[in-house]
Each structure stands twice: as structure tokens, then as C-alpha cells.
Protein backbone atom coordinates (compact mmCIF):
# COMPACT_ATOMS: atom_id res chain seq x y z
CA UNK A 1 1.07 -13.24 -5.31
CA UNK A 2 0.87 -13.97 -9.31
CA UNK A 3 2.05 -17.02 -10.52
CA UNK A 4 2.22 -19.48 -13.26
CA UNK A 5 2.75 -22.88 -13.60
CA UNK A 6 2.54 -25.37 -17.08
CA UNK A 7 -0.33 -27.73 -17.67
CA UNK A 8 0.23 -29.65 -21.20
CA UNK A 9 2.16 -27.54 -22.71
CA UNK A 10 0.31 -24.12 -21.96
CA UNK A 11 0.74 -21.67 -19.39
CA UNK A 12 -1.64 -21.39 -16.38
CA UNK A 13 -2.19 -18.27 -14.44
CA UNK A 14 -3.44 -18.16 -10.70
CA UNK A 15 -1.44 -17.08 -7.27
CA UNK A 16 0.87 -18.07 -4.84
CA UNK A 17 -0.93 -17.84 -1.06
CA UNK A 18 1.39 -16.01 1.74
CA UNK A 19 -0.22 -16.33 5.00
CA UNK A 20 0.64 -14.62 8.59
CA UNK A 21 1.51 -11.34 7.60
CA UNK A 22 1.12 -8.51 10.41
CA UNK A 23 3.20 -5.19 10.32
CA UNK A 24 1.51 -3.84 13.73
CA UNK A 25 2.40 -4.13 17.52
CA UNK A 26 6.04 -5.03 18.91
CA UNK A 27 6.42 -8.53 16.86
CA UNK A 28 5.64 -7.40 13.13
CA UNK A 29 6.08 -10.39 10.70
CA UNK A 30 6.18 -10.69 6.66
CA UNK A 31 3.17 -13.22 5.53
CA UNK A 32 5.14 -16.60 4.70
CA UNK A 33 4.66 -18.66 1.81
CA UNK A 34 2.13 -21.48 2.48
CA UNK A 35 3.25 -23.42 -0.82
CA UNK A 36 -0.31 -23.33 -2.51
CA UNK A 37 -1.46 -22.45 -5.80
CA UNK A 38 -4.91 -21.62 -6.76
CA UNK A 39 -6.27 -20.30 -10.18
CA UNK A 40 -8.53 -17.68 -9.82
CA UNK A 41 -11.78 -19.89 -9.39
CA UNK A 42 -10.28 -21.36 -5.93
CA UNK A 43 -9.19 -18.14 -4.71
CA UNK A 44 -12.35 -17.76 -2.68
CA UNK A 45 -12.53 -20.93 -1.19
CA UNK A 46 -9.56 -21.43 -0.24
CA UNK A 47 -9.14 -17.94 1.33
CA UNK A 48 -12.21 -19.17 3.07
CA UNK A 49 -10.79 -22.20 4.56
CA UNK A 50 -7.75 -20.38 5.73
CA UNK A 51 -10.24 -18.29 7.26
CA UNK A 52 -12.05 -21.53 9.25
CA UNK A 53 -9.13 -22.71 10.12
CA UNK A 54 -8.29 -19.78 12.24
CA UNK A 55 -11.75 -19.34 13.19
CA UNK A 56 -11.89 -22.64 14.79
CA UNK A 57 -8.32 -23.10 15.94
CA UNK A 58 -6.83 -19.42 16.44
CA UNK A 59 -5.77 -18.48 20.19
CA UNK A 60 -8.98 -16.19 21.67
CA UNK A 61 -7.68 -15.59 25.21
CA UNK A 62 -6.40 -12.27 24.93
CA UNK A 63 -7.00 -9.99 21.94
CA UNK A 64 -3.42 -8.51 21.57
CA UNK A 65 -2.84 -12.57 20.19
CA UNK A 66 -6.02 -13.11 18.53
CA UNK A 67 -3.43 -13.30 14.85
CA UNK A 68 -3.15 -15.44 12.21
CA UNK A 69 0.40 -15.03 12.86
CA UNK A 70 0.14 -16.66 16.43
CA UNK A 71 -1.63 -19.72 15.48
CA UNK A 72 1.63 -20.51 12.78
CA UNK A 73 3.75 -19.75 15.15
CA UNK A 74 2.36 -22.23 17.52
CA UNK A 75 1.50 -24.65 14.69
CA UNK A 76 4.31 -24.49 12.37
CA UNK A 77 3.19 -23.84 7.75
CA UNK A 78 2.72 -28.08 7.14
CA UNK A 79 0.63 -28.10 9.78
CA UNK A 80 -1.74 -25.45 9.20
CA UNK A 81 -1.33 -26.18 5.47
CA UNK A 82 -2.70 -29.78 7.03
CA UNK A 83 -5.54 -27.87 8.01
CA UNK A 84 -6.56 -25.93 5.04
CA UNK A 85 -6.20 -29.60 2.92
CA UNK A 86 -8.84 -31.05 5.05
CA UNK A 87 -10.94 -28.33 5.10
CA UNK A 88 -10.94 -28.43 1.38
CA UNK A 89 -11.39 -31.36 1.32
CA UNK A 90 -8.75 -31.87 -1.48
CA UNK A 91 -5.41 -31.51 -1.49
CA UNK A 92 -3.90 -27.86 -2.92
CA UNK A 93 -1.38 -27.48 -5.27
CA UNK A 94 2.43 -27.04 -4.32
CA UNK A 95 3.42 -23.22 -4.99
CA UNK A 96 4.61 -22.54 -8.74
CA UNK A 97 6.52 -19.77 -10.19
CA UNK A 98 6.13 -16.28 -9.31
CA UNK A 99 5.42 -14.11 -11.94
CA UNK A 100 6.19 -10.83 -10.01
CA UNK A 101 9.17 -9.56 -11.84
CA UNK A 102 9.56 -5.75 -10.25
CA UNK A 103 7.52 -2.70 -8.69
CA UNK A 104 5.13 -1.42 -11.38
CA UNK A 105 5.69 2.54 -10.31
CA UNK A 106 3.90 5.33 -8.80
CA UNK A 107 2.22 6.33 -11.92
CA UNK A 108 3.16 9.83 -11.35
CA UNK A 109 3.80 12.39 -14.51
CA UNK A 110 2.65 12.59 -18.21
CA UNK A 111 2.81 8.57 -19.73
CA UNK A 112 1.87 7.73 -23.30
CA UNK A 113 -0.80 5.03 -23.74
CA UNK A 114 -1.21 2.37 -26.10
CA UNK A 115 -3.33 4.41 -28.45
CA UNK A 116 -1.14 7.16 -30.37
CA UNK A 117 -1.62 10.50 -29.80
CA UNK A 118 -3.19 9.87 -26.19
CA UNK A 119 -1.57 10.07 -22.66
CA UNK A 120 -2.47 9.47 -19.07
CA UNK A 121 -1.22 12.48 -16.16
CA UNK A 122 -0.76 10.98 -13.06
CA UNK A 123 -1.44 13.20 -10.20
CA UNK A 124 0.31 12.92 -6.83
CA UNK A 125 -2.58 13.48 -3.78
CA UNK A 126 -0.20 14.69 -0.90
CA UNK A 127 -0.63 12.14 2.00
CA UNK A 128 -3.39 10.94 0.27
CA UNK A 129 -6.00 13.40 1.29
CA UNK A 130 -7.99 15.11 -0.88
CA UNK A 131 -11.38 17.25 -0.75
CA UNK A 132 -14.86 16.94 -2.06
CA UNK A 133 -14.76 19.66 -3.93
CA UNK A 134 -11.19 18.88 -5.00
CA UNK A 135 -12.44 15.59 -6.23
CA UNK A 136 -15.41 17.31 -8.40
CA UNK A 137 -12.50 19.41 -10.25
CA UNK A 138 -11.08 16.53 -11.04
CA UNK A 139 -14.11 15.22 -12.67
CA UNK A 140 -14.60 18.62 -14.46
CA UNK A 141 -10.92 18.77 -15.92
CA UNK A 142 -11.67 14.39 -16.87
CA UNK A 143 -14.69 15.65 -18.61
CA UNK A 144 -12.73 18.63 -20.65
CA UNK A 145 -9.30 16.73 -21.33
CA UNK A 146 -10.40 13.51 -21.53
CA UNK A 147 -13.15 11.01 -21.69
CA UNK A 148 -14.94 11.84 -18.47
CA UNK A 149 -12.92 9.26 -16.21
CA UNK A 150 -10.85 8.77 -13.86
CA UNK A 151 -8.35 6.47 -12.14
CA UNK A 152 -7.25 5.77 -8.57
CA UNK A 153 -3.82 4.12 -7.88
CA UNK A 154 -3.49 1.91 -4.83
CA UNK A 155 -1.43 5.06 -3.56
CA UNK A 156 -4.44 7.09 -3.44
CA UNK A 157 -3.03 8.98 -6.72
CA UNK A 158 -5.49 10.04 -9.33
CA UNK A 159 -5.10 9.61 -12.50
CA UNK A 160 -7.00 11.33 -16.09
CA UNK A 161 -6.45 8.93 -18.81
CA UNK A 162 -7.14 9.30 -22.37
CA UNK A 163 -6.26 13.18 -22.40
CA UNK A 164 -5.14 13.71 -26.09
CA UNK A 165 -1.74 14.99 -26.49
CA UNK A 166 -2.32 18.42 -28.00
CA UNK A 167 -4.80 19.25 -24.45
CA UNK A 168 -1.66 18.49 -22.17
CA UNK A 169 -0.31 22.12 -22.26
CA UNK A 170 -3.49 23.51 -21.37
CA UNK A 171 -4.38 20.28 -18.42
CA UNK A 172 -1.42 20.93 -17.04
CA UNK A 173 -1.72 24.53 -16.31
CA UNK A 174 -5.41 24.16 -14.62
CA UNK A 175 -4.93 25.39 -10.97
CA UNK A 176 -5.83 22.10 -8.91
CA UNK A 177 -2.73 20.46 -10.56
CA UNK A 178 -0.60 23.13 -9.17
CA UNK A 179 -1.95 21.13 -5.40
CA UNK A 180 -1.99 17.91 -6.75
CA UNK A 181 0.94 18.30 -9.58
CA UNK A 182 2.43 15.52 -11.95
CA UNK A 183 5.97 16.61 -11.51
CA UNK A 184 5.58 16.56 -7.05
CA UNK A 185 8.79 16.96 -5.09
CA UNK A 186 10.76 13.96 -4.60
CA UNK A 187 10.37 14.11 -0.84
CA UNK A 188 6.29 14.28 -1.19
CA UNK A 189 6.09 11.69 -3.66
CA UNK A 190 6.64 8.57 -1.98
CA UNK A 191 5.46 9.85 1.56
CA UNK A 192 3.42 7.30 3.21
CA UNK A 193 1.19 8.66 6.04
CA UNK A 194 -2.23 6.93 8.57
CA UNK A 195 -5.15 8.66 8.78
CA UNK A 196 -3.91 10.47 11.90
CA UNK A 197 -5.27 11.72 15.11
CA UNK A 198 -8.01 13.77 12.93
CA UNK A 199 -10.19 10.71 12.04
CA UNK A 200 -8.75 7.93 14.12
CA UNK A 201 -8.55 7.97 18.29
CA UNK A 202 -5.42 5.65 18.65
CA UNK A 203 -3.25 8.24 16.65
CA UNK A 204 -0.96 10.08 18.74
CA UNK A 205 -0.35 12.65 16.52
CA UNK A 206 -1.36 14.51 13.53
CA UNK A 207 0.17 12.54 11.19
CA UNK A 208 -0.77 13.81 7.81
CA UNK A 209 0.22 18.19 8.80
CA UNK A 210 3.24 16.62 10.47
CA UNK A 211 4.11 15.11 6.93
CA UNK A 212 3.50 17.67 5.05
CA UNK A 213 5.67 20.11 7.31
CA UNK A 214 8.75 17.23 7.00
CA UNK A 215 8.19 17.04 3.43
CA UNK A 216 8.29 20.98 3.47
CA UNK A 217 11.12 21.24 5.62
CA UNK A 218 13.55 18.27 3.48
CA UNK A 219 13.03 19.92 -0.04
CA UNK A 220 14.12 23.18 1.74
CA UNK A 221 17.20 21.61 3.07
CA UNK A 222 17.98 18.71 0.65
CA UNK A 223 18.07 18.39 -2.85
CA UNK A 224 17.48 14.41 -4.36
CA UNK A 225 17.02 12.95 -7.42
CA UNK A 226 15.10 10.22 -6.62
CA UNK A 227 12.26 9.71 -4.19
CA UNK A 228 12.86 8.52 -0.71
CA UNK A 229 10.05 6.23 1.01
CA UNK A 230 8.88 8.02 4.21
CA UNK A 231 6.29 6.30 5.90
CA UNK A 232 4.58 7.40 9.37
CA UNK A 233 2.34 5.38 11.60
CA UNK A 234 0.36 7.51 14.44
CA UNK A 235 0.34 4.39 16.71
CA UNK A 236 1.93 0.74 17.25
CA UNK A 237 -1.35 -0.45 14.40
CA UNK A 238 1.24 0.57 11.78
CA UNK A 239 -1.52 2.09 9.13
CA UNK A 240 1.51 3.90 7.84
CA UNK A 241 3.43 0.73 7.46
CA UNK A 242 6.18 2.59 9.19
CA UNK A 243 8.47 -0.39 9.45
CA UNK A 244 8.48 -0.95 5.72
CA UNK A 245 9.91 3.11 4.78
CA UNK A 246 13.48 4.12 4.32
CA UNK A 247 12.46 6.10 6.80
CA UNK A 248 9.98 5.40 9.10
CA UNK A 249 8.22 6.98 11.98
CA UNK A 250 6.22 6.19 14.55
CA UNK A 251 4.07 8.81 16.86
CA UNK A 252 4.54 9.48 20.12
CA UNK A 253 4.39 12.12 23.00
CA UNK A 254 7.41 13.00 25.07
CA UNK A 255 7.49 15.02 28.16
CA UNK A 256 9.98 17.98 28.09
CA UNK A 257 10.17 20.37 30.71
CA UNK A 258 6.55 19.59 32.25
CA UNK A 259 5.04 19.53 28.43
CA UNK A 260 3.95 17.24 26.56
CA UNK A 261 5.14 17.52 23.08
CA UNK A 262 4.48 15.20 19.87
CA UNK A 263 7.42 13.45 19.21
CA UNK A 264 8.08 10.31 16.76
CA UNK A 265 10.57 7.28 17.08
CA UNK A 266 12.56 6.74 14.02
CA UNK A 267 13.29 3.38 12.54
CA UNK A 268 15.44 3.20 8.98
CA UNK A 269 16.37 0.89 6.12
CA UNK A 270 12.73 -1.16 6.04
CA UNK A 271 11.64 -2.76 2.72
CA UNK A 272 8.93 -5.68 1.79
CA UNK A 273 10.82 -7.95 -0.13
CA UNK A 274 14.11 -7.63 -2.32
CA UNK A 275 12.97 -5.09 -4.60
């Protein structure tokens, strides 16, 4: 996590190391602080030793335990932090400040940029799939609006930068933004989905149609301001991070009546951290 700490009067940047984290199977954990800081030249190596260490010391008997989060939890932080230190061979600094201050934002909609007269459209990708040829539009419309570029948001959003303000009228009435629009439904926007049963075999379910339908179904029924984190795993991996959503769900299949049906287990109130 980003951090800062003083050195003689100035300001050093580097990060904070969290260690252990695992959202998946019946025991998920948040990664706990290991109280190291590294600037960005130790980053490597010491990810690297954390990496030994559990190479040489994590549990191997059965793969369901084969976790970082195991080997703390039979070791205890000061001892594994121990371990790292001698693999270093130096000791690491203690943990200093955190410089995360709040959640940066989806990036969705129409957001000035620095230089005047020029804005960047943020466009929501539903689930976060999108086609080929989808993806070439998007290049066409960069090219026309703006400077031939374009963006991808670590929520699989795309964004066209640099569009100049007096092209936004005629950007945003292109047809693909109509499928991927900057103004998306509150109940799409922050819906959180694996890669389902279409491209992965331990998905019980299809989890990005079943989205879309719930999605569908909650802007028929419901009308919100603000957007409400759904987040749906296909299986106990928890690709979807389903324990992290206001809402989250889980696939499943049920038997009802002598039928199988896909079903989903519901969890609710599950955040990351404090903000």
C-alpha cells in the first residue's frame, strides 16, 4: 500500500507490505500488515524473499493449505517477518505512514482534464466483457474524438481521453456508447462478476448473463441514487470477490423437484477496509 515516511527533512515515497491475504475457500482472510517499508527499488526483492520464505517453509501436504495465509497462521507476523530479515540479509524498515487517503472512483462519465478545453468519457463495460470487434470501435471513435488512445481502468472500464470538448455531443451519440454508456444504471455500474461457467470449469453457473438479468431485473423494480456493489463468484475461488460486495453471491445448484436448478447463496454488508 503507498506510504511515506521523512528522511532529513524531505518526504520519501515507497509502500507498506500486507501479506496473507486470501478471499477464496471457507476461511477467507484480509492480507495483514507485516510492518515493512520498501521504496520502490526494494519492492522486488523483498517480494522475492517473501516469496522464498514460503517456498521453503510453506505447508505442501495437501493443496487446499498450500497458502501464504497458513504458514502465518502457524508462524505468527514477527516470525515470518524474522524470516524475510534473514533472507535479506538486512533488516527492513518498520511500516510508515499510509498515504491512501480514499477510493479514487470508477472513472465513469464525462471528466475534465488538466488541459482546458479537453475531457476524458469513461465508459462502463457491463461485467467486464467486451468483443473484438467492440474493442476495434473503440479504437475508431479514439482515433476520431481524440488522440488515437485509449485507457483501461482496473474495473475493466475503457476510457477515450483527450476528446476535445466541442466533439463530446457528437462521441456521445456514436452507437457502441449506447452498450457501453457513460451515464450506466446505478445497479450495472458497480456489478462485480468471474469469468463464469463460459470460460472457466469450476463455475457453477453463468455468472456474467445471470448478472446482467439481476442488474435488468433491480433497475426495473428499484430506483437508487447511488451505486450498490454487487459482486458474484461462480465457485468457493471467489474471482468475483463475492465476500467483499454489499451484496454478494456465490453460485450454486439446488435440487427442486428432481431438477437441478442454478441457484446462488447470498452473503451481505462485505467491504475491504473502512472506506
Amino acid at each position: 500500500m503507498p506510504a511515506t515516511r521523512s528522511e532529513a527533512g524531505a518526504e520519501v515515497a515507497g509502500f507498506n507490505v500486507l501479506v496473507g491475504g486470501a478471499l477464496g475457500g471457507q476461511q477467507p482472510e484480509l492480507a495483514r500488515p507485516l510492518d515493512v517499508f520498501v521504496q520502490s527499488d526494494s519492492v522486488v526483492p523483498v517480494a522475492l524473499a517473501i516469496l522464498e520464505v514460503f517456498r521453503d517453509h510453506g505447508p505442501r501436504e495437501q493443496r487446499k493449505k498450500a497458502r501464504l495465509k497458513v504458514l502465518l497462521g502457524q508462524w505468527g507476523l514477527e516470525r515470518f517477518r524474522a524470516a524475510v530479515e534473514v533472507r535479506m540479509g538486512a533488516p527492513l524498515e518498520r511500516a510508515a505512514e499510509s498515504a491512501t487517503r480514499q477510493h479514487g472512483g470508477d472513472h465513469i462519465g464525462i471528466s475534465p482534464q488538466r488541459q482546458p478545453g479537453r475531457s476524458v468519457v469513461g465508459c462502463l463495460v457491463p461485467v467486464g466483457r467486451v468483443s473484438g470487434d467492440d474493442l476495434i470501435e473503440f479504437g475508431r471513435l479514439a482515433a476520431e474524438y481524440g488522440t488515437a488512445e485509449l485507457r483501461l481502468t482496473v474495473q475493466q472500464n475503457v476510457l477515450i481521453p483527450n476528446v476535445p470538448d466541442e466533439f463530446l455531443g457528437a462521441l456521445l451519440a456514436e452507437p457502441l456508447l449506447a452498450t457501453y454508456s457513460p451515464k450506466p444504471s446505478p445497479w450495472i455500474r458497480s456489478m462485480v462478476t468471474c469469468t463464469g461457467n463460459d470460460y472457466c470449469h469450476f463455475s457453477l453457473i453463468d455468472t456474467k448473463a445471470e448478472a446482467l438479468k439481476l442488474a435488468g431485473a433491480l433497475e426495473e423494480r428499484y430506483e437508487i441514487d447511488e451505486p450498490v456493489r454487487i459482486q458474484m463468484s461462480g465457485c468457493p475461488h471467489a474471482c468475483g470477490q463475492h465476500r467483499a460486495g454489499e451484496i454478494g453471491l456465490l453460485g450454486d445448484r439446488k435440487r427442486v423437484d428432481g431438477e437441478i436448478l442454478d441457484a446462488a447463496d447470498i452473503f451481505a454488508d462485505g467491504c475491504l477496509g473502512e472506506d
